[in-house]
N, C-alpha and C. Protein backbone atom coordinates (compact mmCIF):
# COMPACT_ATOMS: atom_id res chain seq x y z
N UNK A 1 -5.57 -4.71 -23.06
CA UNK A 1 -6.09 -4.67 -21.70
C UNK A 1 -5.43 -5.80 -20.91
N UNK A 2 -5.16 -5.75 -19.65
CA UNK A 2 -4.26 -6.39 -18.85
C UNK A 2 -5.43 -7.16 -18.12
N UNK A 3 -4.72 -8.59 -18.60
CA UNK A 3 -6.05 -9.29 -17.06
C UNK A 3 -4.98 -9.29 -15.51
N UNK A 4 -6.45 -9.13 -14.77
CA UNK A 4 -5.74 -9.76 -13.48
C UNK A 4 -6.46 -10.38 -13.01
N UNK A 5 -6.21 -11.54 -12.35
CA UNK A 5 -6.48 -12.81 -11.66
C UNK A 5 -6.84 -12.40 -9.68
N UNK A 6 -7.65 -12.63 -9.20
CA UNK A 6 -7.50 -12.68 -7.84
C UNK A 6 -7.74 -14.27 -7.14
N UNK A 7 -6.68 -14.55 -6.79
CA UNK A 7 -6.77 -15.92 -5.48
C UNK A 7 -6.49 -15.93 -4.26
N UNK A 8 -7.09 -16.70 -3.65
CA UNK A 8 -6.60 -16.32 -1.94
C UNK A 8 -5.48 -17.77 -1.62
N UNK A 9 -4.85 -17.70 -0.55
CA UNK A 9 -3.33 -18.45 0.14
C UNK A 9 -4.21 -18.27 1.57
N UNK A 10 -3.53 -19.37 2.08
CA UNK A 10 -3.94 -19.61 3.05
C UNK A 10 -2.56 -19.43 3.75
N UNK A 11 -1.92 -18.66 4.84
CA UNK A 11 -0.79 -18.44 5.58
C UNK A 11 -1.34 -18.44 7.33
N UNK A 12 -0.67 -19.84 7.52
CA UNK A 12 -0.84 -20.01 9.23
C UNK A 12 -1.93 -19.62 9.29
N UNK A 13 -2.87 -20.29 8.72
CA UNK A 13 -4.59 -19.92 9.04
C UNK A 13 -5.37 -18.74 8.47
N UNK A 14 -4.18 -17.58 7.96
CA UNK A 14 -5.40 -16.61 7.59
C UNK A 14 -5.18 -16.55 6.66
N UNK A 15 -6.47 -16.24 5.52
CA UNK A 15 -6.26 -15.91 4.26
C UNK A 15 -6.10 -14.55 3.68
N UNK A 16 -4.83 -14.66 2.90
CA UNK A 16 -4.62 -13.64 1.98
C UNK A 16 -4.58 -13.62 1.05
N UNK A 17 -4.86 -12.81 0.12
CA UNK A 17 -5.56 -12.11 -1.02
C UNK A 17 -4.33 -12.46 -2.09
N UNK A 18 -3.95 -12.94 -3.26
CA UNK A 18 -2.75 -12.81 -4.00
C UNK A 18 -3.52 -12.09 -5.32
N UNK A 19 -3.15 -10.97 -5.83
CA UNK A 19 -3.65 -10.49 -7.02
C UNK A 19 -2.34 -10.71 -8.52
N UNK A 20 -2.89 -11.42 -9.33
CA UNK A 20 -2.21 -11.64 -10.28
C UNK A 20 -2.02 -10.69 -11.24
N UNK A 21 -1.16 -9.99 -11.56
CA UNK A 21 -1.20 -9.10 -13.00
C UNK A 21 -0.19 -9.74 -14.05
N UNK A 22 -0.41 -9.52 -15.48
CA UNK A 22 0.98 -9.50 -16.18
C UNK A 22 2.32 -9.24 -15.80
N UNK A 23 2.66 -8.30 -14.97
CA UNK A 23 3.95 -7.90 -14.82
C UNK A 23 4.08 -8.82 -13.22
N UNK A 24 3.76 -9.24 -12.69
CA UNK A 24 3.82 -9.76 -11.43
C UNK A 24 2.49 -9.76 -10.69
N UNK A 25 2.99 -10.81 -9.80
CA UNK A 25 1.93 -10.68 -8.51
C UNK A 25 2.10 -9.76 -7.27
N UNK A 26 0.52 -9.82 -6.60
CA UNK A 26 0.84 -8.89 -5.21
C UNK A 26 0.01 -9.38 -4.39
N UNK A 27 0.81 -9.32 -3.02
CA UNK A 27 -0.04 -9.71 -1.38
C UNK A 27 -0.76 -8.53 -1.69
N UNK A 28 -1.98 -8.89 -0.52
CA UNK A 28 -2.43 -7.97 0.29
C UNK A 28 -2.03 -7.67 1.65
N UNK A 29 -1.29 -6.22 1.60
CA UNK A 29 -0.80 -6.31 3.07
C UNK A 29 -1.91 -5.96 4.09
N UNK A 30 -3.01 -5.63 3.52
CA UNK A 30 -4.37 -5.35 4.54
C UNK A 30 -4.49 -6.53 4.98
N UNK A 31 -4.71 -7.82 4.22
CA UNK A 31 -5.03 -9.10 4.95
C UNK A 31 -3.92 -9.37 5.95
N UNK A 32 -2.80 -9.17 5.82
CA UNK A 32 -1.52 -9.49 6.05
C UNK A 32 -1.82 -8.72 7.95
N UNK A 33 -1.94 -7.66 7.54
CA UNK A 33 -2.19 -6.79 8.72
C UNK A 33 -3.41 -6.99 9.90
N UNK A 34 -4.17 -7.29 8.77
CA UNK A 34 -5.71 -7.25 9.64
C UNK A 34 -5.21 -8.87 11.00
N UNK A 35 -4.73 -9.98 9.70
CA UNK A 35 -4.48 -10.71 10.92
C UNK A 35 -3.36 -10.75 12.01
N UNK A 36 -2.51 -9.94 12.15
CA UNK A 36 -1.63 -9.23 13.19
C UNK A 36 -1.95 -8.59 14.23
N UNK A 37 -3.34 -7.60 14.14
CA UNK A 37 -3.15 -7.03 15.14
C UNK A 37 -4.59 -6.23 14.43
N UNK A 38 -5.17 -6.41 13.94
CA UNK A 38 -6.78 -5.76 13.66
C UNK A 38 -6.45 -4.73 12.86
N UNK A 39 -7.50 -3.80 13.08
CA UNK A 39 -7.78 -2.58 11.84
C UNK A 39 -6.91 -1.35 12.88
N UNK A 40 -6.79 -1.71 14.02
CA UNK A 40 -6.25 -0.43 14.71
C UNK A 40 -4.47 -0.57 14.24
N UNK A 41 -3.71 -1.83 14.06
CA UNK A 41 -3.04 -1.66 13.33
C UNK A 41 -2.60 -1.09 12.29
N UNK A 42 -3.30 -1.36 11.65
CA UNK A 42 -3.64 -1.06 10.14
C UNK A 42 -3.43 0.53 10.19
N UNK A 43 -4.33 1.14 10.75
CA UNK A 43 -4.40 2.86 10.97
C UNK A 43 -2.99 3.04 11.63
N UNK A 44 -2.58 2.05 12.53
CA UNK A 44 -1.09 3.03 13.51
C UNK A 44 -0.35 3.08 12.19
N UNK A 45 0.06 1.70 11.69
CA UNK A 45 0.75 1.25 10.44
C UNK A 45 0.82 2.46 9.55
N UNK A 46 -0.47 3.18 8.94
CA UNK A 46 -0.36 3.85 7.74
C UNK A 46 0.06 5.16 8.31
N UNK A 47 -0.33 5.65 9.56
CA UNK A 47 0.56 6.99 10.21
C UNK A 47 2.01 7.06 10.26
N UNK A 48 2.69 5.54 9.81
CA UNK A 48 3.82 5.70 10.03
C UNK A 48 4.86 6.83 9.21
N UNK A 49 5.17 7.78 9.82
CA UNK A 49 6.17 8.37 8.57
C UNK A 49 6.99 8.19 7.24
N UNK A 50 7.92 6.42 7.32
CA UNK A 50 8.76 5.53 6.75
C UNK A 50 7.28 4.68 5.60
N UNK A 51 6.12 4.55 6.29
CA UNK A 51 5.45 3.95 5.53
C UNK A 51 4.87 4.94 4.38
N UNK A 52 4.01 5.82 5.05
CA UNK A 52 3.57 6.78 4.02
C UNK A 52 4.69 7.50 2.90
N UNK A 53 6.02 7.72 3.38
CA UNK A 53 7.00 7.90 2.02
C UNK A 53 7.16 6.57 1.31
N UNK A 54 7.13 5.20 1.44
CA UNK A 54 7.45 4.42 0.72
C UNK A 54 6.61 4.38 0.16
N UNK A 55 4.77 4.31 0.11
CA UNK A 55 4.00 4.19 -0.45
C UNK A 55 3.92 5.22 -1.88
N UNK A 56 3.79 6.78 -1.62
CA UNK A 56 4.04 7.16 -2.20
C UNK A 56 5.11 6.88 -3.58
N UNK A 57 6.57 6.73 -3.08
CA UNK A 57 7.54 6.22 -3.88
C UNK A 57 7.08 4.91 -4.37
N UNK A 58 6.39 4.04 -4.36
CA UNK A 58 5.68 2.87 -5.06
C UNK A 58 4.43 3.94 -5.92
N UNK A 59 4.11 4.42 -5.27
CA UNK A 59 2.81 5.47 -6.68
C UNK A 59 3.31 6.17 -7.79
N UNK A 60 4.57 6.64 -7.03
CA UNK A 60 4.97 7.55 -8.33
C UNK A 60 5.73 6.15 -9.39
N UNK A 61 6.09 5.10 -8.75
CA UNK A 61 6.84 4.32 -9.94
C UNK A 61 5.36 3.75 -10.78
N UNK A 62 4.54 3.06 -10.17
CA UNK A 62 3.61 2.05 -10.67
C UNK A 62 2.06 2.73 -10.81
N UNK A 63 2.08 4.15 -10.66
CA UNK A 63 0.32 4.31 -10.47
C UNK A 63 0.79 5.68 -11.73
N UNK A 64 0.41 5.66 -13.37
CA UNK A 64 0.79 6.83 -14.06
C UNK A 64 -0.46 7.96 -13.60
N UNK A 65 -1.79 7.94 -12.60
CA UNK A 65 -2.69 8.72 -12.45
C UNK A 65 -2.41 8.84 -11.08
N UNK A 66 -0.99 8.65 -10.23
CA UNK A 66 -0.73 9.25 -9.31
C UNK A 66 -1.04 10.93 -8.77
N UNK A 67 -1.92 11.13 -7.95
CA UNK A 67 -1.80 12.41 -7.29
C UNK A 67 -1.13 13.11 -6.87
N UNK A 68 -0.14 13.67 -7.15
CA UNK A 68 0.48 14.08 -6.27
C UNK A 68 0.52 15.23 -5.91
N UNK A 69 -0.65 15.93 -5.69
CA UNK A 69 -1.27 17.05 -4.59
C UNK A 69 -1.53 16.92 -3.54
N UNK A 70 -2.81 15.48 -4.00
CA UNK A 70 -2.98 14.82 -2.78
C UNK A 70 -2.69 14.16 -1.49
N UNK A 71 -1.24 13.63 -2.44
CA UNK A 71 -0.13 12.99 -1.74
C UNK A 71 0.72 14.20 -0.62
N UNK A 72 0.80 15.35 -1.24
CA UNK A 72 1.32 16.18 -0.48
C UNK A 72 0.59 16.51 0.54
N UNK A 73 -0.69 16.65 0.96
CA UNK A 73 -1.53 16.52 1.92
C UNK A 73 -1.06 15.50 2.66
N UNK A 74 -1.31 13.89 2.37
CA UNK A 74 -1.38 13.18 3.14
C UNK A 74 -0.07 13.26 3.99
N UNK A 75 1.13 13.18 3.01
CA UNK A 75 2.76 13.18 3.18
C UNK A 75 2.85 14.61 4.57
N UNK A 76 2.28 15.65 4.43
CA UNK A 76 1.93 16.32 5.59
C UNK A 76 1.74 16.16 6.78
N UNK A 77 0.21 15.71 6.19
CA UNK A 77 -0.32 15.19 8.25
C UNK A 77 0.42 13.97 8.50
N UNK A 78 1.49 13.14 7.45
CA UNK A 78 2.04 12.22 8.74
C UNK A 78 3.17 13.12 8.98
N UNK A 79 3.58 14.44 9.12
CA UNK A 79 4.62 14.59 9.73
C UNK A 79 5.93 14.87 8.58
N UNK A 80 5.63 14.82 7.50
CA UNK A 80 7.06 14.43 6.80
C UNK A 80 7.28 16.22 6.47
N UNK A 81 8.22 16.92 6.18
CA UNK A 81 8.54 17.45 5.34
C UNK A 81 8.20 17.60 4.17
N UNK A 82 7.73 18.48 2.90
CA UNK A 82 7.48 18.43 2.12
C UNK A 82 8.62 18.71 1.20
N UNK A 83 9.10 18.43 0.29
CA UNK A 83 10.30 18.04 -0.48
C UNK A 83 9.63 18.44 -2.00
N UNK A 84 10.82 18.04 -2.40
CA UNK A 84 10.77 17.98 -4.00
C UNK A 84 10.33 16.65 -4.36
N UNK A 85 9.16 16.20 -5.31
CA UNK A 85 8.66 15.06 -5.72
C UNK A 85 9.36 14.01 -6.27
N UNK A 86 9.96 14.74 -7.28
CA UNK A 86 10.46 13.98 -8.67
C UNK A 86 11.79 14.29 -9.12
């Protein structure tokens, strides 16, 4: 079983989230976001076309209970083309 660690960083005043795993660490880009420009960011952000394919392409490398039915839904309503997965 893999531990992970959560600590927060303090960056130009706001705090973000650093999650520790074995294989590496990770920001939170929600914190990252939230202090930029609020939660309405956050929502324009994830409609982005360029964002929602990269995300995906990070699921299929790092998530092995990736959806990808679901994904084809989402990958939809932002607009993308539906393609070949894999």
């Amino acid at each position: 079983m893999s531990k992970t660690r959560k600590s927060i960083i303090a960056v130009q005043g706001t705090e973000i989230a650093v999650m520790s795993h074995p294989q590496g660490d990770y920001i939170s880009l929600t914190d990252m976001l939230k202090a930029k420009d609020g939660d309405y960011f956050i929502s324009d952000w994830l409609r982005n076309r360029n964002t929602v394919e990269f995300l995906g392409i990070w699921e299929r490398i790092y998530n092995p209970d990736f959806n990808y039915g679901e994904f084809a839904t989402i990958r939809s309503q932002a607009g993308l083309t539906i393609g070949r997965m894999g």
